[in-house]
N, C-alpha and C. Protein backbone atom coordinates (compact mmCIF):
# COMPACT_ATOMS: atom_id res chain seq x y z
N UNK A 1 95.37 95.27 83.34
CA UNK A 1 95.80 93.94 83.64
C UNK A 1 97.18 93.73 83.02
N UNK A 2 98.12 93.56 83.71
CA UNK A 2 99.06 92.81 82.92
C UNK A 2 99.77 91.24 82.81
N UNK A 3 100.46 91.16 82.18
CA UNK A 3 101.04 89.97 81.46
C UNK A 3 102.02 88.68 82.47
N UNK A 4 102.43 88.27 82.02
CA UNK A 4 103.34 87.48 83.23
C UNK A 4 104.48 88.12 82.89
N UNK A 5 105.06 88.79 82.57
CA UNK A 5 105.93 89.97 82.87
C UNK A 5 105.73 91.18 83.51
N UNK A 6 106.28 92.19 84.28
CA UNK A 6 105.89 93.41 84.48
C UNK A 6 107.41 94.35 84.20
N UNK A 7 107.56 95.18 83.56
CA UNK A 7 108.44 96.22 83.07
C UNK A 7 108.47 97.26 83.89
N UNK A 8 108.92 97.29 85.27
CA UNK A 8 109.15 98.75 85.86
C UNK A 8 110.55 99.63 85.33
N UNK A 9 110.55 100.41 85.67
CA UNK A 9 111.45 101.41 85.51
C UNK A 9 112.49 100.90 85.94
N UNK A 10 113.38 99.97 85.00
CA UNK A 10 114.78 99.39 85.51
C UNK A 10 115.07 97.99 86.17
N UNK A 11 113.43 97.22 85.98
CA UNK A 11 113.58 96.13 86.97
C UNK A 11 112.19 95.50 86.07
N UNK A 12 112.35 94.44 85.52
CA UNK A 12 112.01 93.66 84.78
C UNK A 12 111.07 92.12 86.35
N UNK A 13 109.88 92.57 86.30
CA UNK A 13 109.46 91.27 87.72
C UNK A 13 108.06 90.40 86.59
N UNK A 14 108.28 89.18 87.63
CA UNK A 14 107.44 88.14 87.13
C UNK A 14 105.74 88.72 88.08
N UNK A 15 104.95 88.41 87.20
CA UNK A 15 103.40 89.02 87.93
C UNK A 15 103.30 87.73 89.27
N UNK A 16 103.68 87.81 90.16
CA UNK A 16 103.53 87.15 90.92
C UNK A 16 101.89 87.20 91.31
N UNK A 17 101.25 88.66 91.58
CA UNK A 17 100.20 88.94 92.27
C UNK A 17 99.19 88.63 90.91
N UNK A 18 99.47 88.78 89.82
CA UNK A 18 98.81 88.14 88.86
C UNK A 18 98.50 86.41 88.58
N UNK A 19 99.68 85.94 88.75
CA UNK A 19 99.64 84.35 88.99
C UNK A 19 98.85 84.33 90.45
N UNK A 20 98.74 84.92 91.20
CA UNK A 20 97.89 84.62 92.47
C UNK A 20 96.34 84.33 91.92
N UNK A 21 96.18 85.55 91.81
CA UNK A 21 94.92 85.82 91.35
C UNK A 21 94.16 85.25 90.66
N UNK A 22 95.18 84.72 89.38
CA UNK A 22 94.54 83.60 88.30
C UNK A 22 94.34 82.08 89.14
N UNK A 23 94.96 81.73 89.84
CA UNK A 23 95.37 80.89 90.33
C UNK A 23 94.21 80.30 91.62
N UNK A 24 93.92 81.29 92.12
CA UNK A 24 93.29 81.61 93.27
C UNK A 24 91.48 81.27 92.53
N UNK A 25 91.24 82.07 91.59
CA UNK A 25 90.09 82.70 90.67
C UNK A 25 89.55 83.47 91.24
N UNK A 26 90.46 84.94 92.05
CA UNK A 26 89.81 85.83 92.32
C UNK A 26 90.81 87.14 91.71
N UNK A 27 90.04 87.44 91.06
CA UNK A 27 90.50 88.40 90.77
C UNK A 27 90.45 89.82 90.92
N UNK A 28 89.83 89.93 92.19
CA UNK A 28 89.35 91.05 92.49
C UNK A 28 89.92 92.25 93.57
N UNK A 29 89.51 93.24 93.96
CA UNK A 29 90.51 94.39 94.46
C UNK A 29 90.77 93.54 95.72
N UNK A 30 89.86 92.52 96.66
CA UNK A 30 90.38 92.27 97.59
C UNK A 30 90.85 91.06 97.82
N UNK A 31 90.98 90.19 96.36
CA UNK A 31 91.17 88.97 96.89
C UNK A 31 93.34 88.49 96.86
N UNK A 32 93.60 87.20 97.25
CA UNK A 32 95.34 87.67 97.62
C UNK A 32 95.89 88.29 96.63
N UNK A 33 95.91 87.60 95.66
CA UNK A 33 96.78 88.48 94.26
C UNK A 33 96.76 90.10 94.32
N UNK A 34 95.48 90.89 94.43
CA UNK A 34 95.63 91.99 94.95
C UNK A 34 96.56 92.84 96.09
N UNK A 35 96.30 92.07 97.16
CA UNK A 35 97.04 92.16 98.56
C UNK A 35 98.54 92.24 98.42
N UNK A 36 99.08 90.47 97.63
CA UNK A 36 99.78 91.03 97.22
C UNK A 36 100.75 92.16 96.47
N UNK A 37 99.86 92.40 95.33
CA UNK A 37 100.78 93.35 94.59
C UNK A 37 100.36 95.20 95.21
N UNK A 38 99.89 94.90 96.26
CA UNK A 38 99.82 96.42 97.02
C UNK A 38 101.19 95.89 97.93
N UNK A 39 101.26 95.60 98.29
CA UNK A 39 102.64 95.42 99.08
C UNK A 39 103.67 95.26 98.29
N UNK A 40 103.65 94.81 96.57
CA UNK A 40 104.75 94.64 95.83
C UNK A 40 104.92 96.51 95.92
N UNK A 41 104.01 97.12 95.00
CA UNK A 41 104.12 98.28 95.11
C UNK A 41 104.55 98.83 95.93
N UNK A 42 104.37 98.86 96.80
CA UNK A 42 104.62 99.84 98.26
C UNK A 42 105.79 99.96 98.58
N UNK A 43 106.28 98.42 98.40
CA UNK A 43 107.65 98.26 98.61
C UNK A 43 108.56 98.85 97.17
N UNK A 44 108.78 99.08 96.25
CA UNK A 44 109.24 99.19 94.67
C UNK A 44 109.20 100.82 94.75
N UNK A 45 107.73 101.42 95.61
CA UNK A 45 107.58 102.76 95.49
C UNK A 45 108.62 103.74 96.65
N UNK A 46 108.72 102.52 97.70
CA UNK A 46 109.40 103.27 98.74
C UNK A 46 110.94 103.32 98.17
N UNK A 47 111.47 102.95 97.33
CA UNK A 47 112.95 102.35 96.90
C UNK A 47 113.43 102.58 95.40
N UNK A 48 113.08 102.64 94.63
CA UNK A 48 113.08 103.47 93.14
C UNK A 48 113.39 104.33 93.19
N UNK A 49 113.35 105.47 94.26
CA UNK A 49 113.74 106.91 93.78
C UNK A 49 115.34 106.74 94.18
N UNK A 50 115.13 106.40 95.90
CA UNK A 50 116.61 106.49 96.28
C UNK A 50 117.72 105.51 95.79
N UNK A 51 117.13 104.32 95.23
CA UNK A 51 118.15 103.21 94.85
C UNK A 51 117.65 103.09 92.87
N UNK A 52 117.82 103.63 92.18
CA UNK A 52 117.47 103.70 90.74
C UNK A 52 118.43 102.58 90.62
N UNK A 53 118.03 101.47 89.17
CA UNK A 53 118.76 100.33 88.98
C UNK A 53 118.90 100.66 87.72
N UNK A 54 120.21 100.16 87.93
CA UNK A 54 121.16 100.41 86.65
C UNK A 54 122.17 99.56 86.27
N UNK A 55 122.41 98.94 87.06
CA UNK A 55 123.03 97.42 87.07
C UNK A 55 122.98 96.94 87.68
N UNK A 56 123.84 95.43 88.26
CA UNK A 56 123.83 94.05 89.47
C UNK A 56 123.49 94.91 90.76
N UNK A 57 124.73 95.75 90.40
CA UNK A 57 124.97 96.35 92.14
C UNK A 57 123.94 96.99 92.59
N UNK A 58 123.53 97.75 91.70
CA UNK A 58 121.99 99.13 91.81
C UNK A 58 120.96 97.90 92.39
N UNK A 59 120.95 96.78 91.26
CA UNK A 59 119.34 95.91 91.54
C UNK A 59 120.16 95.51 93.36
N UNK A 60 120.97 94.98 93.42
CA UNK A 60 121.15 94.14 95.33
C UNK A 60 120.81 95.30 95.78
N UNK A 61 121.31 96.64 95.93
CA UNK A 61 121.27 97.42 96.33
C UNK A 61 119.24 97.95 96.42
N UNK A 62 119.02 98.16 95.53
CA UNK A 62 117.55 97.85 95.52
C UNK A 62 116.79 96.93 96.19
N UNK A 63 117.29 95.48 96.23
CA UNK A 63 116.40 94.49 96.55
C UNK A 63 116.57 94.54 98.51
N UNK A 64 117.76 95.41 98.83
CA UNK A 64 117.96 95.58 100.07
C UNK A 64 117.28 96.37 100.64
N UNK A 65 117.03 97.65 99.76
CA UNK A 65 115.99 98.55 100.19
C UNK A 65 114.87 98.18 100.39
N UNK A 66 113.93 96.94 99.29
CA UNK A 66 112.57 96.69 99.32
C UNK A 66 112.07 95.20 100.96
N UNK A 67 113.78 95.01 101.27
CA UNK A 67 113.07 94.01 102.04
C UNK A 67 113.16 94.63 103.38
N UNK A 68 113.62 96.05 103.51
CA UNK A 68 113.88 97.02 104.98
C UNK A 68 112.17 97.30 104.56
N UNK A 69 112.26 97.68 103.35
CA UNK A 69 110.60 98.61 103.28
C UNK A 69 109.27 97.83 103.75
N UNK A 70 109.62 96.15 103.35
CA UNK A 70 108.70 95.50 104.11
C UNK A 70 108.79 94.89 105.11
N UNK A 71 109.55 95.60 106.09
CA UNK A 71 109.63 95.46 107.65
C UNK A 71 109.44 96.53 108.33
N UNK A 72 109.20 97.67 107.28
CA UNK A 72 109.39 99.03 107.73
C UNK A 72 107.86 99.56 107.62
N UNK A 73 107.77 100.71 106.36
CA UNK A 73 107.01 101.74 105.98
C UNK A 73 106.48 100.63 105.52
N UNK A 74 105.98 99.63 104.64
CA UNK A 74 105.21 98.91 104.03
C UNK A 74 104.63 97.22 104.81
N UNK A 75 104.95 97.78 105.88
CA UNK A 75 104.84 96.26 107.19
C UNK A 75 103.50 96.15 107.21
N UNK A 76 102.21 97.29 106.91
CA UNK A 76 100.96 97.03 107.30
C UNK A 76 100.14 96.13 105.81
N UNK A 77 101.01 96.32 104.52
CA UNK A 77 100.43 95.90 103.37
C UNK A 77 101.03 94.10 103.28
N UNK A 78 102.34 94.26 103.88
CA UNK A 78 102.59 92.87 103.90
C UNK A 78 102.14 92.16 104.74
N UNK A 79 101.52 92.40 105.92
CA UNK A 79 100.73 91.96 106.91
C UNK A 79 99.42 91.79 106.22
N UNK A 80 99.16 92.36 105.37
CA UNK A 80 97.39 92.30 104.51
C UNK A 80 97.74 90.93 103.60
N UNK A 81 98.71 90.80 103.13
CA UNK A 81 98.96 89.36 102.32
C UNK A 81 97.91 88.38 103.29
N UNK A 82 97.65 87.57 102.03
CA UNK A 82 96.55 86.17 102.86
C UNK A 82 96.47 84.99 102.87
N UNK A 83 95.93 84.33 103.35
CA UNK A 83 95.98 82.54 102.79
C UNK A 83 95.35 82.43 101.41
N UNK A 84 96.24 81.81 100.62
CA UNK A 84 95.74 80.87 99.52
C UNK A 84 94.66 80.35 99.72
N UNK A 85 95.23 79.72 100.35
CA UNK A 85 94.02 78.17 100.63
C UNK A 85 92.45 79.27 100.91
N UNK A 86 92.75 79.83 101.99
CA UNK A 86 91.10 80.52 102.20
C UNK A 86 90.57 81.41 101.12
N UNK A 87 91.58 82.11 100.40
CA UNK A 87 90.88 82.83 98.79
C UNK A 87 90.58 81.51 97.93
N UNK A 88 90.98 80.89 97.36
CA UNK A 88 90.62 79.51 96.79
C UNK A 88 90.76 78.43 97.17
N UNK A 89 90.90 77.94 98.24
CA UNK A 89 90.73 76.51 98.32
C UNK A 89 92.00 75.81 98.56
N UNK A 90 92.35 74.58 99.09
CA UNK A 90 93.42 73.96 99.15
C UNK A 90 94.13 73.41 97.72
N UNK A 91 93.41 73.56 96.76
CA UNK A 91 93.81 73.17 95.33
C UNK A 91 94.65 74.66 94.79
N UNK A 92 93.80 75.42 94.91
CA UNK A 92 94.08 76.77 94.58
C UNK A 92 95.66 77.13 94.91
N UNK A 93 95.81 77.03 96.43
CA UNK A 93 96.86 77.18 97.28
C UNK A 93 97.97 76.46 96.84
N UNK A 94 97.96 75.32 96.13
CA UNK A 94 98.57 74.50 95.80
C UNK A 94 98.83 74.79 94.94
N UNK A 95 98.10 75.34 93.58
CA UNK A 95 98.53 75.86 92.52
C UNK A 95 99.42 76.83 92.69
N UNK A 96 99.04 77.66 93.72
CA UNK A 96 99.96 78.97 94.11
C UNK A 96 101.23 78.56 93.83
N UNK A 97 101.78 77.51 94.96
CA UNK A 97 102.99 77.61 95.86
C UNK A 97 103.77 76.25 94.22
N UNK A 98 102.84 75.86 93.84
CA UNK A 98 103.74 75.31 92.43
C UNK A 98 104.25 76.38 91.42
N UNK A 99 103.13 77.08 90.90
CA UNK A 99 102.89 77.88 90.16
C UNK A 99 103.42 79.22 90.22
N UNK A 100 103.27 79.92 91.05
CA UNK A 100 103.94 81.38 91.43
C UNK A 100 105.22 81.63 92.31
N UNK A 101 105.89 80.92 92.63
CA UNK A 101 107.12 81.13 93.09
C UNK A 101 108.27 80.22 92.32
N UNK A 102 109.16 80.74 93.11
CA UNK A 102 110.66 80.06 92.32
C UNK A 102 111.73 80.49 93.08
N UNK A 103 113.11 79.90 92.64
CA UNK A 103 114.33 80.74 93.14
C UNK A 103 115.08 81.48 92.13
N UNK A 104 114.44 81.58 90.99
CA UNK A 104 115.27 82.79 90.23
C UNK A 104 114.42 82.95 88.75
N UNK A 105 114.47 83.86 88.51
CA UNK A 105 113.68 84.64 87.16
C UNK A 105 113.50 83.37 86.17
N UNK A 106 114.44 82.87 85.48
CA UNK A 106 114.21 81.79 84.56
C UNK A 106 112.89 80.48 85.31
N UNK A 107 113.10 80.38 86.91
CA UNK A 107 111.87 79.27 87.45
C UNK A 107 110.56 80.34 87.24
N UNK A 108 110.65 81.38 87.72
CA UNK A 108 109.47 82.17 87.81
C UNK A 108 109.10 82.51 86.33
N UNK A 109 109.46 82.24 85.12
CA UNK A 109 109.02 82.51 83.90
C UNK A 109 108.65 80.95 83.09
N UNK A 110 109.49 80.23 83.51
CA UNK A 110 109.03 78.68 83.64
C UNK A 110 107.58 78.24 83.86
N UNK A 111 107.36 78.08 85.08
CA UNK A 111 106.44 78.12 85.87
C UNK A 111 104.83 79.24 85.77
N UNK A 112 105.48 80.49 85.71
CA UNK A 112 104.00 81.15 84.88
C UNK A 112 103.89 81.37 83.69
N UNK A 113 104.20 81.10 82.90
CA UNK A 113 104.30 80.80 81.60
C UNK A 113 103.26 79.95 80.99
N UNK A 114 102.66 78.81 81.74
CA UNK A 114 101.77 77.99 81.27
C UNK A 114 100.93 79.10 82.16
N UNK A 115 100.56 79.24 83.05
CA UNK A 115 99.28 80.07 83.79
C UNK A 115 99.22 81.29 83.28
N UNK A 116 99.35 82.29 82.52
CA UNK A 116 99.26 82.61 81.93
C UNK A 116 98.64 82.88 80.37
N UNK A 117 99.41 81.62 79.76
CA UNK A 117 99.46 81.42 78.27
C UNK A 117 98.91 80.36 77.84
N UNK A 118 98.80 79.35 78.60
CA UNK A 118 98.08 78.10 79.09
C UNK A 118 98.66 76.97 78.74
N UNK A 119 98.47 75.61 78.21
CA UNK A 119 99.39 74.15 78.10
C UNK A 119 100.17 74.48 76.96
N UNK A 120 100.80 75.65 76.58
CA UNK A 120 101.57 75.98 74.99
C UNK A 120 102.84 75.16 75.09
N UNK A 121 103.23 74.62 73.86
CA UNK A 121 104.25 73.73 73.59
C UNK A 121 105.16 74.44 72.54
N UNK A 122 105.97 75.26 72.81
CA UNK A 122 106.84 76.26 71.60
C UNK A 122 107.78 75.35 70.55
N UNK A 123 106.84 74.20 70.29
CA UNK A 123 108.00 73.46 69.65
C UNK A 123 107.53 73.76 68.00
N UNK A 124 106.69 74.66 67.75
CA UNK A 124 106.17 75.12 66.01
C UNK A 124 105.81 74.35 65.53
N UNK A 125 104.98 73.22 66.57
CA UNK A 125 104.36 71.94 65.89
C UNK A 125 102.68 72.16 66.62
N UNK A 126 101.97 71.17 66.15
CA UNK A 126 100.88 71.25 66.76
C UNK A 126 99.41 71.05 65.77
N UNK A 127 98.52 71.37 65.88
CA UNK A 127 97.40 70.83 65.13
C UNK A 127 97.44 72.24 63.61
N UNK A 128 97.50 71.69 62.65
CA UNK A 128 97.78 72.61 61.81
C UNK A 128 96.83 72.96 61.03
């Protein structure tokens, strides 16, 4: 299981398919969070070797590769992605689309940060 971080080889990603999952309360091989992160993979696996990141240019250059790969070689895993709402519920779904997305790393660490770690307040105050 991992964390609301994930550490690949050169590319630092938010657990998206993990915030699904929690989110969802399925956590299991077939429920979305899964789905998802077989298609994260697929896509990361098809593109890592030939595009290694090493800086700005390497990661665009990368992120160009992974969105050919899921139109491409990885079209049948992103097609397996699923409804929210039908793995958990319209609440669930809702949590999703608050909770697990963003438009840039600082929203996506924002945002799962409490789902994750839960109502934490980093202010070094609190019931002592």
């Amino acid at each position: 299981m991992f964390g609301a971080l994930i550490d690949y080889t050169g590319v630092t990603y938010a657990n998206v398919a993990g915030c699904i999952a929690i989110e969802t309360g399925n956590t299991s091989s077939t429920g979305c969070g899964a789905a998802y992160q077989a298609a994260f993979q697929c896509e990361y696996l098809a593109c890592i070797t030939q595009c290694p990141v090493t800086d700005q240019t390497s990661f665009m250059q990368f992120q160009e590769c992974t969105s050919s790969a899921a139109m491409s070689t990885c079209q049948s895993y992103v097609n397996a992605e699923c409804n929210f709402a039908a793995d958990g519920g319209q609440e669930a779904a809702a949590a999703v689309n608050a909770n697990c997305s963003a438009a840039d790393f600082q929203g996506y660490y924002d945002a799962m940060s409490t789902v994750f770690c839960g109502d934490y307040t980093p202010d070094g105050g609190g019931p002592g």
